[in-house]
C-alpha atoms as a PDB file:
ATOM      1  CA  UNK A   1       0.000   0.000   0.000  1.00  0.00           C
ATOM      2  CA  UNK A   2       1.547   2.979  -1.270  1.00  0.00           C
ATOM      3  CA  UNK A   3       4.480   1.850  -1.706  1.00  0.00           C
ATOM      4  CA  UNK A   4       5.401   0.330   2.357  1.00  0.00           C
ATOM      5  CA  UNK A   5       5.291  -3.523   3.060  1.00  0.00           C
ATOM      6  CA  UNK A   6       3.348  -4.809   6.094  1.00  0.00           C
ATOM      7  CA  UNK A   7       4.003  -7.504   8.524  1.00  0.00           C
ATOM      8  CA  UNK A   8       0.546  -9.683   9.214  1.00  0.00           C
ATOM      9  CA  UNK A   9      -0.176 -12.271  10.838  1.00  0.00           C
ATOM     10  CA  UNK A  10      -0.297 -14.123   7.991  1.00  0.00           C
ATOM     11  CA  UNK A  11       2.774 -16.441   8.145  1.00  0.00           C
ATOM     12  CA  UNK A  12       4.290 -18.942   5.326  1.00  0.00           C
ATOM     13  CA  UNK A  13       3.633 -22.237   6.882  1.00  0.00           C
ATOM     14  CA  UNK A  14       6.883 -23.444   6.882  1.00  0.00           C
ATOM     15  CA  UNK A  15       7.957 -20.514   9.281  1.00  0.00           C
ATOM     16  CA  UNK A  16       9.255 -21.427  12.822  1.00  0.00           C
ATOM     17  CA  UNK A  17       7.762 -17.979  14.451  1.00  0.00           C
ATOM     18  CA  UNK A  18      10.122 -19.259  17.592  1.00  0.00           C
ATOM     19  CA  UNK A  19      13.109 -18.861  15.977  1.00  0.00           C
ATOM     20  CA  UNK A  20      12.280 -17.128  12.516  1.00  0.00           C
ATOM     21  CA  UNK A  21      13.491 -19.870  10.283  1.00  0.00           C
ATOM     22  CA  UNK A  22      12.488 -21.782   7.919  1.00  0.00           C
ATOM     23  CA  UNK A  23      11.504 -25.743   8.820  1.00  0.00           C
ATOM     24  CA  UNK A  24      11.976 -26.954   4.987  1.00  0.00           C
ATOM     25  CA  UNK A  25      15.481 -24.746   3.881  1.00  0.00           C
ATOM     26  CA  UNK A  26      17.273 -26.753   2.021  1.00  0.00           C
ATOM     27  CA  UNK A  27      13.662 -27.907   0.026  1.00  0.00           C
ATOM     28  CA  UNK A  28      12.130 -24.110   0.603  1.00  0.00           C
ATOM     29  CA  UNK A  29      11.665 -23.730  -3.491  1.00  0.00           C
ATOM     30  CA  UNK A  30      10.188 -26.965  -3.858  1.00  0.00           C
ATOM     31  CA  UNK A  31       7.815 -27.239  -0.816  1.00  0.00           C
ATOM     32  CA  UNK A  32       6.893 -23.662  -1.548  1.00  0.00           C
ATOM     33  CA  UNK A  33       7.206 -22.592  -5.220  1.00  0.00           C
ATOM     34  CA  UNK A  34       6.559 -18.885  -4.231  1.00  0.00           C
ATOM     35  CA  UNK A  35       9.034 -18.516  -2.001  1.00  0.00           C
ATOM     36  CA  UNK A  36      11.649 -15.303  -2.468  1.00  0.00           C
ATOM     37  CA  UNK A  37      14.748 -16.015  -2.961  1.00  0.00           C
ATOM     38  CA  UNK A  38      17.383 -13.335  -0.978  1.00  0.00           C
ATOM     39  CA  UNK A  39      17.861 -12.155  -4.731  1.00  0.00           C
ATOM     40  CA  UNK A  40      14.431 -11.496  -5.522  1.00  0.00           C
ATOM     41  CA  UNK A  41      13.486 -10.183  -1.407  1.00  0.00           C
ATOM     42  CA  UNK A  42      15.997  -7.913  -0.612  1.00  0.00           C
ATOM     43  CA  UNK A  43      15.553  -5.245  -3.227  1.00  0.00           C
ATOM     44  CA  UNK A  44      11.710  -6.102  -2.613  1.00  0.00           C
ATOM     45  CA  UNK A  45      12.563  -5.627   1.144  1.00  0.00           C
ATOM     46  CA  UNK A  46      10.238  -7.925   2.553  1.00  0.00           C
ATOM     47  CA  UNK A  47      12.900  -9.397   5.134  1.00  0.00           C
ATOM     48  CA  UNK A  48      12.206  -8.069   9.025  1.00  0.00           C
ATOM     49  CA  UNK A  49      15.030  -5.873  10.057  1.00  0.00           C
ATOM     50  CA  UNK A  50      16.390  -8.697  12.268  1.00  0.00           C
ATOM     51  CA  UNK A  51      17.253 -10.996   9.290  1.00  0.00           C
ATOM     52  CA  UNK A  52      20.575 -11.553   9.269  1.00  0.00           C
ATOM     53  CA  UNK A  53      20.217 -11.155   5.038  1.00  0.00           C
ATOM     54  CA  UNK A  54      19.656  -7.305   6.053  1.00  0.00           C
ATOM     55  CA  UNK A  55      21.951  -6.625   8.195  1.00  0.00           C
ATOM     56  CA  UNK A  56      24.221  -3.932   7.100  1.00  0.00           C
ATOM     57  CA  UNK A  57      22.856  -2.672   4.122  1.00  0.00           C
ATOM     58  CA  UNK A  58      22.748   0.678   3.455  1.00  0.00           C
ATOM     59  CA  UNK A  59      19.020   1.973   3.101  1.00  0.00           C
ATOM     60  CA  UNK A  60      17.291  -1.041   3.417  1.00  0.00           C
ATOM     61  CA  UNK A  61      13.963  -0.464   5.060  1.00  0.00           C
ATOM     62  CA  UNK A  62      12.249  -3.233   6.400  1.00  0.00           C
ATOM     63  CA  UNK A  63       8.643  -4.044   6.616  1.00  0.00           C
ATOM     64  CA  UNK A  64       6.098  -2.007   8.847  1.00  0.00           C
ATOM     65  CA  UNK A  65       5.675  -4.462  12.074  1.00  0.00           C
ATOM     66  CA  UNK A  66       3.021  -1.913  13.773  1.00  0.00           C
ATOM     67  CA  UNK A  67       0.739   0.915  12.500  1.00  0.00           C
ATOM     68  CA  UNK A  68      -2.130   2.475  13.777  1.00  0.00           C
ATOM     69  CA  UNK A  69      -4.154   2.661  10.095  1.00  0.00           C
ATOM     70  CA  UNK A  70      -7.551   1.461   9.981  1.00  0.00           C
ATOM     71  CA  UNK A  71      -7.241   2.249   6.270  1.00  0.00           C
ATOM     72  CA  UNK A  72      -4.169  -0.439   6.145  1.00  0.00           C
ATOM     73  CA  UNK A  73      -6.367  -3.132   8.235  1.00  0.00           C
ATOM     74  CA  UNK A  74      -8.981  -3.202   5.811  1.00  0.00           C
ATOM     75  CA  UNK A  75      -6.195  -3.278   3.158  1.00  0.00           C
ATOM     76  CA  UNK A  76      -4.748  -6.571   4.571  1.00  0.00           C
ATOM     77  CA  UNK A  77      -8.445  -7.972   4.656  1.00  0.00           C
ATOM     78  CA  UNK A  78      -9.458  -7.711   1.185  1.00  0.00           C
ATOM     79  CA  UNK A  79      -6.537  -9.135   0.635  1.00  0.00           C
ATOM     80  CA  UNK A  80      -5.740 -11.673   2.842  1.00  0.00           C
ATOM     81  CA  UNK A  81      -8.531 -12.162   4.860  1.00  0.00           C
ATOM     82  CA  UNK A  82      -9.746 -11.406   7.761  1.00  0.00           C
ATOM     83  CA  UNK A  83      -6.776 -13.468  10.131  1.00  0.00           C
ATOM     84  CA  UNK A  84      -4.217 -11.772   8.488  1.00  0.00           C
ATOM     85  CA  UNK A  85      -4.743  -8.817  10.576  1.00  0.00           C
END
């Protein structure tokens, strides 16, 4: 929306939200054919600013983890749904 990337609670199922990896690495592409590749996410910037991918890059801006937007929630529903927010 407008040009900033959201975190929602809508998670790839093959993320460990304990310790923010993935469970299926080394198979990631072929479990999940839509997965970004650190080629195709980082100039996307859809990594959290604690991924180590991000760390120490100039200007990267990471994804919006909290906002106060009603505008944005309804956003993330049509989109997503309505547990995504």
């Amino acid at each position: 929306m407008d040009g900033v990337i959201y975190v929602t609670k809508k998670f790839c199922r093959f993320l460990d939200r304990g310790t923010k990896t993935c469970t299926v690495y080394p198979q990631r592409f072929r479990a999940e054919p839509d997965c970004a590749s650190t080629a195709q996410g980082l100039p996307m910037m859809i990594f959290p600013a604690d991924c180590p991918y991000t760390k120490g890059i100039e200007g990267y801006i990471p994804p919006r983890e909290t906002w106060d937007d009603p505008a944005v929630d309804d956003f993330i529903r049509e989109v997503l749904g309505d547990e995504a927010v």
